[in-house]
PDB file of N, CA and C in Angstrom:
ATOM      1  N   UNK A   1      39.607  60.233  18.113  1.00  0.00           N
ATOM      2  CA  UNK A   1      38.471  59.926  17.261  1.00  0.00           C
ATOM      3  C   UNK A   1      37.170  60.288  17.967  1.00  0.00           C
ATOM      4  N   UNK A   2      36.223  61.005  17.270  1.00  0.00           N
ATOM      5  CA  UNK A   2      34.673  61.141  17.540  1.00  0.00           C
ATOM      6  C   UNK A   2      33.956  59.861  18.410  1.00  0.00           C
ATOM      7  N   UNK A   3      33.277  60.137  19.700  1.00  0.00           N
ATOM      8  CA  UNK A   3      32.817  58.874  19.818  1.00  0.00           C
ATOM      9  C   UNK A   3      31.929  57.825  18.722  1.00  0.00           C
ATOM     10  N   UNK A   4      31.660  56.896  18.965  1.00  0.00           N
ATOM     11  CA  UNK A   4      30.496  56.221  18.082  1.00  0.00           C
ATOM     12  C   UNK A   4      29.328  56.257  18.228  1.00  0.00           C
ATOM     13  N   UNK A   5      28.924  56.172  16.846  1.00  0.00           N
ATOM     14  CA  UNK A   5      27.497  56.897  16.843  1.00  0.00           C
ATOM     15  C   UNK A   5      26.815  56.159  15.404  1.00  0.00           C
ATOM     16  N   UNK A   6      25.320  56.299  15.047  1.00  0.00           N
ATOM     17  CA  UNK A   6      24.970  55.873  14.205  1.00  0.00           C
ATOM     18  C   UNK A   6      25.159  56.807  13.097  1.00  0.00           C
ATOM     19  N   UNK A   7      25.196  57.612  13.015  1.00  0.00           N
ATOM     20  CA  UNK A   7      25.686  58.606  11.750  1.00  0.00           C
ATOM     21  C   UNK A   7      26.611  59.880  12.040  1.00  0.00           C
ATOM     22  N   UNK A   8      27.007  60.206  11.522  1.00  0.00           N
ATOM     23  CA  UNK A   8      27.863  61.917  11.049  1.00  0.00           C
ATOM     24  C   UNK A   8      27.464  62.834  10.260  1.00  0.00           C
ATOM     25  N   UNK A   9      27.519  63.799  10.604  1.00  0.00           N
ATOM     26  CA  UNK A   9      27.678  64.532   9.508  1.00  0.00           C
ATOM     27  C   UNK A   9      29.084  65.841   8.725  1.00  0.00           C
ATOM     28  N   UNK A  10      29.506  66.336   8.068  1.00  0.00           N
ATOM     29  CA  UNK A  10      30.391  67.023   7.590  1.00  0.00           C
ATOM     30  C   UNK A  10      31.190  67.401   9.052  1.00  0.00           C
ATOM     31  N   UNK A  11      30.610  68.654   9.741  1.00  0.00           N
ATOM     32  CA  UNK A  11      30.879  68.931  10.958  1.00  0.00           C
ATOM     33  C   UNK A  11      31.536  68.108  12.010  1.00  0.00           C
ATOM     34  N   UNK A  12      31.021  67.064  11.977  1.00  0.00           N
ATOM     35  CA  UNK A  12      31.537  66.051  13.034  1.00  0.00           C
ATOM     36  C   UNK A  12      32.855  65.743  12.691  1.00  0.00           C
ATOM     37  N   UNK A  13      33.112  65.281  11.103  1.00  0.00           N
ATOM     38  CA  UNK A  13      34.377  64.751  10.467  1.00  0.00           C
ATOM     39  C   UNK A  13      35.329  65.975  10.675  1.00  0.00           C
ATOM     40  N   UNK A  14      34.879  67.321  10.825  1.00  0.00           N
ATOM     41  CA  UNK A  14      36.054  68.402  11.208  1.00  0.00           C
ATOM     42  C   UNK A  14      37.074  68.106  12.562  1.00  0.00           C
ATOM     43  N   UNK A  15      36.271  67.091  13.035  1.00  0.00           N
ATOM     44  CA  UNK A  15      36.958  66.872  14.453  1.00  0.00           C
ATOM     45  C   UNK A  15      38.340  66.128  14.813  1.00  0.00           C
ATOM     46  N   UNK A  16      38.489  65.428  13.632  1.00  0.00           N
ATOM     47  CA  UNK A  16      39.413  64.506  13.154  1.00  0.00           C
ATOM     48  C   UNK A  16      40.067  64.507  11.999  1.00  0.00           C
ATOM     49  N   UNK A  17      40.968  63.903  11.158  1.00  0.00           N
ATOM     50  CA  UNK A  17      41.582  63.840  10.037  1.00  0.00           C
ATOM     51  C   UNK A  17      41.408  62.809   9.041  1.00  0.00           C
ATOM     52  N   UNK A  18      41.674  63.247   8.119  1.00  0.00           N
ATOM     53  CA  UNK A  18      41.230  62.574   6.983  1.00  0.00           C
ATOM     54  C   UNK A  18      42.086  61.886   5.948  1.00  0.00           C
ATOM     55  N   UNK A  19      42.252  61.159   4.879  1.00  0.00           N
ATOM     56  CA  UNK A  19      43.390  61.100   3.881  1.00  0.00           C
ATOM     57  C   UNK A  19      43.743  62.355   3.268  1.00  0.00           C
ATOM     58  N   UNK A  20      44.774  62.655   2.643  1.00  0.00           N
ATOM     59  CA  UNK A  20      45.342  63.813   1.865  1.00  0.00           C
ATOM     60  C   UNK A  20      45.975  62.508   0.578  1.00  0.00           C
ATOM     61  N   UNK A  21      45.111  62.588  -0.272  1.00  0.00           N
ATOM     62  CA  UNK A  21      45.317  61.631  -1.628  1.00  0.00           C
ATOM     63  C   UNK A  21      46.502  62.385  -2.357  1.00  0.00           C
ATOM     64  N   UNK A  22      47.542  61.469  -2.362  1.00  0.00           N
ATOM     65  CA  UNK A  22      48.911  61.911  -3.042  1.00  0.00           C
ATOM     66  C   UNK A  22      49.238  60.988  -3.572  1.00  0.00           C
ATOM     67  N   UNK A  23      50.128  60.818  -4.830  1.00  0.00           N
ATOM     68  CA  UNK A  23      50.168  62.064  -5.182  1.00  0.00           C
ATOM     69  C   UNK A  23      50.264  62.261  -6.720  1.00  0.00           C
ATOM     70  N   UNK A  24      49.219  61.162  -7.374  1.00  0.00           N
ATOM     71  CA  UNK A  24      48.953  60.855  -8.549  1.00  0.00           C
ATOM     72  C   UNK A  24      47.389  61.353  -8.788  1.00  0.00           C
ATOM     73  N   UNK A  25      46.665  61.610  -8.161  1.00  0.00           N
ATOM     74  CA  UNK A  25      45.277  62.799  -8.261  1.00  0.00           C
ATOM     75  C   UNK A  25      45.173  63.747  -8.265  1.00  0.00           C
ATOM     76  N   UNK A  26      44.569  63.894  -9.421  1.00  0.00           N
ATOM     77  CA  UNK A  26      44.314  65.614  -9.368  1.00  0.00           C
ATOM     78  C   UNK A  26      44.267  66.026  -8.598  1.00  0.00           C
ATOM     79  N   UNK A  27      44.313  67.867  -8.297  1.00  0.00           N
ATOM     80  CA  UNK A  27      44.466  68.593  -7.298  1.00  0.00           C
ATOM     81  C   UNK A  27      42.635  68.871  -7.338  1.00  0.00           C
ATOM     82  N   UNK A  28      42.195  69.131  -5.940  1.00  0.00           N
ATOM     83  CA  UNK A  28      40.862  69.312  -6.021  1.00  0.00           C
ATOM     84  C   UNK A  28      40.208  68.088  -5.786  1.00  0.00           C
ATOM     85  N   UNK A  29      41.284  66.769  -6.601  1.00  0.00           N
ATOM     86  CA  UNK A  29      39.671  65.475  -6.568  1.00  0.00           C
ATOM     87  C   UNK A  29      38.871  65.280  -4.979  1.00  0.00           C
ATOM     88  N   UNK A  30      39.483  65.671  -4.165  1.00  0.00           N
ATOM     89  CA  UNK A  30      39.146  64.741  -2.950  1.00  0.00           C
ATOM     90  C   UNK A  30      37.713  65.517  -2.916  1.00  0.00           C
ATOM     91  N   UNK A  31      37.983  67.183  -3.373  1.00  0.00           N
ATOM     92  CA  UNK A  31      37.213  67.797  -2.970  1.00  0.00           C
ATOM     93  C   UNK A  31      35.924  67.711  -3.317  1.00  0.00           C
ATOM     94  N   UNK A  32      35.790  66.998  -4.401  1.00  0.00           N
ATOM     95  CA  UNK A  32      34.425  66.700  -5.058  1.00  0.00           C
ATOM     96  C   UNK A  32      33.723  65.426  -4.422  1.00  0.00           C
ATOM     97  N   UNK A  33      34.136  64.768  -2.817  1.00  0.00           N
ATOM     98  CA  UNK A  33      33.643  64.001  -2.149  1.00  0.00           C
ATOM     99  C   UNK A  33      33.600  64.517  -1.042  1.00  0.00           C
ATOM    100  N   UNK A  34      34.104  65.418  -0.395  1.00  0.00           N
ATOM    101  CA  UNK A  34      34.433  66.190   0.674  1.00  0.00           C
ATOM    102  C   UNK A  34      35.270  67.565   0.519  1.00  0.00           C
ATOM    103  N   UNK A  35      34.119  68.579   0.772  1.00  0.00           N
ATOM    104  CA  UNK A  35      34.651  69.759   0.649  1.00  0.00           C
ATOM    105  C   UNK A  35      35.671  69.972   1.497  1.00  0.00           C
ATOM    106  N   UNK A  36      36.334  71.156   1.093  1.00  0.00           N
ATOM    107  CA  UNK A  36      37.890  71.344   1.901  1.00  0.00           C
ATOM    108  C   UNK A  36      37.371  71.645   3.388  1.00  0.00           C
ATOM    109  N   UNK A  37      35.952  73.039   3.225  1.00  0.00           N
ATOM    110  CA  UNK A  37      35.474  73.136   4.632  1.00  0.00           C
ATOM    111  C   UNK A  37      33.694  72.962   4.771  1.00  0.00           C
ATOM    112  N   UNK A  38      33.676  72.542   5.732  1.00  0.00           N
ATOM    113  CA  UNK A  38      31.971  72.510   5.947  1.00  0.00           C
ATOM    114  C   UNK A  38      31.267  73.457   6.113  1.00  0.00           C
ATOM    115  N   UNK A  39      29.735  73.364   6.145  1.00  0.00           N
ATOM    116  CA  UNK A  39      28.690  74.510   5.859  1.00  0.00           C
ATOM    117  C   UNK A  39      29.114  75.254   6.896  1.00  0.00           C
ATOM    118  N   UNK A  40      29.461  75.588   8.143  1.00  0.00           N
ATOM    119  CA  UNK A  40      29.863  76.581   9.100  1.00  0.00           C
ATOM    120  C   UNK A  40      31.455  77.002   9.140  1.00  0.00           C
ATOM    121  N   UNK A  41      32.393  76.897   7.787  1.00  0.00           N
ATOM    122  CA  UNK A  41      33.553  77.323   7.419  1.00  0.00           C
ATOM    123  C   UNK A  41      34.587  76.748   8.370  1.00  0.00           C
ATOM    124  N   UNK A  42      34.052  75.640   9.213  1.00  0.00           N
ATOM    125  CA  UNK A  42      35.241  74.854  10.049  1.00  0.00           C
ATOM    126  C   UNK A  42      36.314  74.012   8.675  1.00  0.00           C
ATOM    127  N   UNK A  43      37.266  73.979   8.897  1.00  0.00           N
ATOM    128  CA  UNK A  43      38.195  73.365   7.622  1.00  0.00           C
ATOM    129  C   UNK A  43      38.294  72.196   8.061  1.00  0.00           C
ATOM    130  N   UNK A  44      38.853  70.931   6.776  1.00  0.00           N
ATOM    131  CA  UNK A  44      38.360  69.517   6.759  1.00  0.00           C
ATOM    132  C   UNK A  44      39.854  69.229   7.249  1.00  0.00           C
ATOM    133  N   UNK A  45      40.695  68.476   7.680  1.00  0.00           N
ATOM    134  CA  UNK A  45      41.671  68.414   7.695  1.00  0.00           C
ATOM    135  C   UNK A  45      42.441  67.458   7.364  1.00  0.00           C
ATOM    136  N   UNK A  46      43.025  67.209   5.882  1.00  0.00           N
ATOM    137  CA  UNK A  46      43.121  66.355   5.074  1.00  0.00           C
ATOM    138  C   UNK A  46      44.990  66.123   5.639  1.00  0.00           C
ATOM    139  N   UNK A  47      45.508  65.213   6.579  1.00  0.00           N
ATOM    140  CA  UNK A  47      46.506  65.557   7.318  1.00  0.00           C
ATOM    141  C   UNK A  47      47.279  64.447   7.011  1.00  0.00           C
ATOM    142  N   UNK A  48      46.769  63.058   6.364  1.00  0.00           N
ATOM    143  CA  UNK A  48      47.546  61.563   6.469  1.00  0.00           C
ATOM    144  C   UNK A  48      48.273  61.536   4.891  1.00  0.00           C
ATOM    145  N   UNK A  49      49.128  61.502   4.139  1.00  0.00           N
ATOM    146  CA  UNK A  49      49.509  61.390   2.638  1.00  0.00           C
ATOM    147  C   UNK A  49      49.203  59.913   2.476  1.00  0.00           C
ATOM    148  N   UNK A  50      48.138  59.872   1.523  1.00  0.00           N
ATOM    149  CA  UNK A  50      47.597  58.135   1.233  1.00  0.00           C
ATOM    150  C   UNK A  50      47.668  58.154  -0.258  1.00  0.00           C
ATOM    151  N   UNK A  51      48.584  57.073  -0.855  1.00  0.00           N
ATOM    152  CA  UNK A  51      48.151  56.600  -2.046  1.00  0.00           C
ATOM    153  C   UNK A  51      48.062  56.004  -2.592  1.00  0.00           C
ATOM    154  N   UNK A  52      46.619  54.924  -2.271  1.00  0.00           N
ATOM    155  CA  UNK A  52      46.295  54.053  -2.878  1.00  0.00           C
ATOM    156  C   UNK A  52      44.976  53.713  -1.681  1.00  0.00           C
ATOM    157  N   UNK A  53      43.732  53.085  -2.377  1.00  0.00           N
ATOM    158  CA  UNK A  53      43.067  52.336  -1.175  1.00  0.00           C
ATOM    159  C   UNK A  53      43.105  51.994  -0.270  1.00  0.00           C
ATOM    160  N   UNK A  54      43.745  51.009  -0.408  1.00  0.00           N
ATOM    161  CA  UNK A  54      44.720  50.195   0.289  1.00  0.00           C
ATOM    162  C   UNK A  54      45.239  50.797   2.093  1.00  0.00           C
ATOM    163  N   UNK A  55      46.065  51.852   1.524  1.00  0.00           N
ATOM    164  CA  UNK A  55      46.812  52.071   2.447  1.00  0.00           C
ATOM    165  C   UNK A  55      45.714  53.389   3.484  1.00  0.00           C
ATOM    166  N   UNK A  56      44.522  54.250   2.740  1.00  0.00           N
ATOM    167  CA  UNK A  56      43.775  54.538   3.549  1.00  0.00           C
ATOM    168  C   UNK A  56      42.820  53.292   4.531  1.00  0.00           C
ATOM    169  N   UNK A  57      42.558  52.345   4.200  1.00  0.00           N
ATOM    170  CA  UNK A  57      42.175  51.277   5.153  1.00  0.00           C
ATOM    171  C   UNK A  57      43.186  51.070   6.072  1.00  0.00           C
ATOM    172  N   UNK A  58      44.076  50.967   5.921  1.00  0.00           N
ATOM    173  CA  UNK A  58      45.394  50.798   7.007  1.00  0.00           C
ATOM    174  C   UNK A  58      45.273  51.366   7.941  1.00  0.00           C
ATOM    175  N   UNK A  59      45.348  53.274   7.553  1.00  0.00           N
ATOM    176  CA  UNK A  59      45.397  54.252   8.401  1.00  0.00           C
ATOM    177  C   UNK A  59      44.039  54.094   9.199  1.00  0.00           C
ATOM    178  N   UNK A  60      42.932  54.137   8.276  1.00  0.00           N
ATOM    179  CA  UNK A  60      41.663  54.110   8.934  1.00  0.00           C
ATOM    180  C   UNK A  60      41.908  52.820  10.460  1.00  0.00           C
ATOM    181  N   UNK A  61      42.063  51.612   9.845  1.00  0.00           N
ATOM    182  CA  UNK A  61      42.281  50.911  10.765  1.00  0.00           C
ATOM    183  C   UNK A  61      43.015  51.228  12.066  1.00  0.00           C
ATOM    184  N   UNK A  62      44.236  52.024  11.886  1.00  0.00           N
ATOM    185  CA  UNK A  62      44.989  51.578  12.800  1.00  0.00           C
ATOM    186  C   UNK A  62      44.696  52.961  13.920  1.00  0.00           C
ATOM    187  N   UNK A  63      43.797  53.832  13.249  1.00  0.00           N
ATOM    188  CA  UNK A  63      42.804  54.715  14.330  1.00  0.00           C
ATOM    189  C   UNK A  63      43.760  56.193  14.237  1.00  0.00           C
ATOM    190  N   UNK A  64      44.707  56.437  12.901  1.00  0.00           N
ATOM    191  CA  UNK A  64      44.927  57.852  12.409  1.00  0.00           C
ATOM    192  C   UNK A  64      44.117  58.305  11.876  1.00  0.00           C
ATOM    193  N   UNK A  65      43.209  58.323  11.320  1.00  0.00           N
ATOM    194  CA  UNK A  65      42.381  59.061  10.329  1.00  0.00           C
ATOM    195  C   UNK A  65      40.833  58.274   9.987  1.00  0.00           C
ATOM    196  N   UNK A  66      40.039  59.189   9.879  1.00  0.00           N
ATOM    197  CA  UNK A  66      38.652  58.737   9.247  1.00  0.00           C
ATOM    198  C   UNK A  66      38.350  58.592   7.967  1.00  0.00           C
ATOM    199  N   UNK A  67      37.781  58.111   7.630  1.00  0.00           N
ATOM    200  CA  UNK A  67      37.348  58.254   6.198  1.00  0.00           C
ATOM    201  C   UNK A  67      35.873  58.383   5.809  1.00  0.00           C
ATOM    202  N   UNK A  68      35.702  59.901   5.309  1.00  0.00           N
ATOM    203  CA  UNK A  68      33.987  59.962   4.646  1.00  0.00           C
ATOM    204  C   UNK A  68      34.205  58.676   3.915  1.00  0.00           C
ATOM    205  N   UNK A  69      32.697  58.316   3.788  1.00  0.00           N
ATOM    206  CA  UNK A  69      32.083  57.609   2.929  1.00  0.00           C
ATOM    207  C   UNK A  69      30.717  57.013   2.871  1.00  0.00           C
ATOM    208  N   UNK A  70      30.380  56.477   2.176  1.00  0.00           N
ATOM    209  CA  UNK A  70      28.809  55.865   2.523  1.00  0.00           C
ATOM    210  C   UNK A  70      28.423  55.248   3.636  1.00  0.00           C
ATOM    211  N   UNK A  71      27.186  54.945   3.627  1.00  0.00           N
ATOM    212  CA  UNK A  71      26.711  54.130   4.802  1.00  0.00           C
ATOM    213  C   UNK A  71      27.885  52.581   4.854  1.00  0.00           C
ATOM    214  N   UNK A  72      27.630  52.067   3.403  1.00  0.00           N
ATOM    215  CA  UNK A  72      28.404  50.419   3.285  1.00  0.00           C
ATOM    216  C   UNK A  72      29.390  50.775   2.386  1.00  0.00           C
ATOM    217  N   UNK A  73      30.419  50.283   2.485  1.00  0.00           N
ATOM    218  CA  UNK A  73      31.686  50.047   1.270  1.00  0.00           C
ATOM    219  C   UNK A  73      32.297  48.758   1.140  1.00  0.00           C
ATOM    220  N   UNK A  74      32.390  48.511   0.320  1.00  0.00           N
ATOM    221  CA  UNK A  74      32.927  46.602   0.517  1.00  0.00           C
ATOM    222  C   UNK A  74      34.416  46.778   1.373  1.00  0.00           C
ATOM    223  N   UNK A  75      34.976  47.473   1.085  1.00  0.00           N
ATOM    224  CA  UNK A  75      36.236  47.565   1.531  1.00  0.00           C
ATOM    225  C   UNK A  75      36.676  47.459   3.078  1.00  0.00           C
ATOM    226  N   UNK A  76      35.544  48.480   3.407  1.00  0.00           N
ATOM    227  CA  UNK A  76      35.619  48.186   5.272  1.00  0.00           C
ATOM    228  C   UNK A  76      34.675  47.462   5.869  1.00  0.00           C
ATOM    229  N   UNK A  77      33.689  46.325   5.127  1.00  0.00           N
ATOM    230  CA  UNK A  77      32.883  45.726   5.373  1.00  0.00           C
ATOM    231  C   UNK A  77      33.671  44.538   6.507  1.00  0.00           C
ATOM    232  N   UNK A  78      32.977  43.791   7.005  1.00  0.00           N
ATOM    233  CA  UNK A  78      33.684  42.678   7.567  1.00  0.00           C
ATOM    234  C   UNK A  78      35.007  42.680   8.711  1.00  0.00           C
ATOM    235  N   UNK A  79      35.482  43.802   8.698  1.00  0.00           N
ATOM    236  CA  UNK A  79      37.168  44.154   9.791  1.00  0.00           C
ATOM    237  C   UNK A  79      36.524  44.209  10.620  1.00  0.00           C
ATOM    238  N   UNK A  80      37.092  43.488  11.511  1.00  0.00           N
ATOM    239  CA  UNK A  80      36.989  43.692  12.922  1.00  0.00           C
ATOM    240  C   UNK A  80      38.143  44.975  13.426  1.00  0.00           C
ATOM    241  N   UNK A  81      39.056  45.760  12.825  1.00  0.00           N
ATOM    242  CA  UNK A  81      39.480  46.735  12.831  1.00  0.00           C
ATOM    243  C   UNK A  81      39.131  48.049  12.608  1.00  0.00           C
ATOM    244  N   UNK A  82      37.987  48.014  11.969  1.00  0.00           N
ATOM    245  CA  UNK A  82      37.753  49.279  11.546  1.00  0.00           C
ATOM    246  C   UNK A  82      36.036  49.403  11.799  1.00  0.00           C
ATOM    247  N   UNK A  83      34.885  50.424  12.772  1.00  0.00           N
ATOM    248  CA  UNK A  83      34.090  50.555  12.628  1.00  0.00           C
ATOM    249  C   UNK A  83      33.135  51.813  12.441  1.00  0.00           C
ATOM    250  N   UNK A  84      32.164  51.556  11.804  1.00  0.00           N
ATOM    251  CA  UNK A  84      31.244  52.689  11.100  1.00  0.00           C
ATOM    252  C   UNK A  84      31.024  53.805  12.178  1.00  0.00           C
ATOM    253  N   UNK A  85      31.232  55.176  12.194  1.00  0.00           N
ATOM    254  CA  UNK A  85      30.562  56.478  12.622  1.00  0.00           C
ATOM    255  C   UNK A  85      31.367  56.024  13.758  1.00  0.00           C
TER     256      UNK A  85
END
């Protein structure tokens, strides 16, 4: 994992892996939150099969995979398992 930091950007998240949403979503959806590759054509690497919320907090937690997202999400608010950037 990327060290910690107060923010990221696209680039940074190339460094690590991400969910691969399976396998009841459209093909493409993820992509309309995270392109496949970032502005300098490094590719995103969508490597964990997650499906459901749920079980990307898991992964996130247990320190396989990152997850874009906003600054706050209720979801990973409060864990002492899981922290921001």
């Amino acid at each position: 994992m990327s060290p910690r930091r107060p923010s990221v950007c696209l680039e940074d998240v190339a460094d690590d892996e991400l969910p691969k949403l399976v396998p009841h979503l459209p093909s493409g959806f993820g992509d309309r939150f995270v392109p496949p590759r970032t502005s300098s054509g490094r590719p995103i690497r969508r490597a964990w099969p997650c499906s459901s919320v749920s079980e990307v907090v898991a992964q996130v937690a247990l320190g396989r995979i990152v997850h874009a997202t906003v600054t706050r999400m209720q979801m990973f608010e409060n864990r002492e398992d899981i922290s921001a950037a």
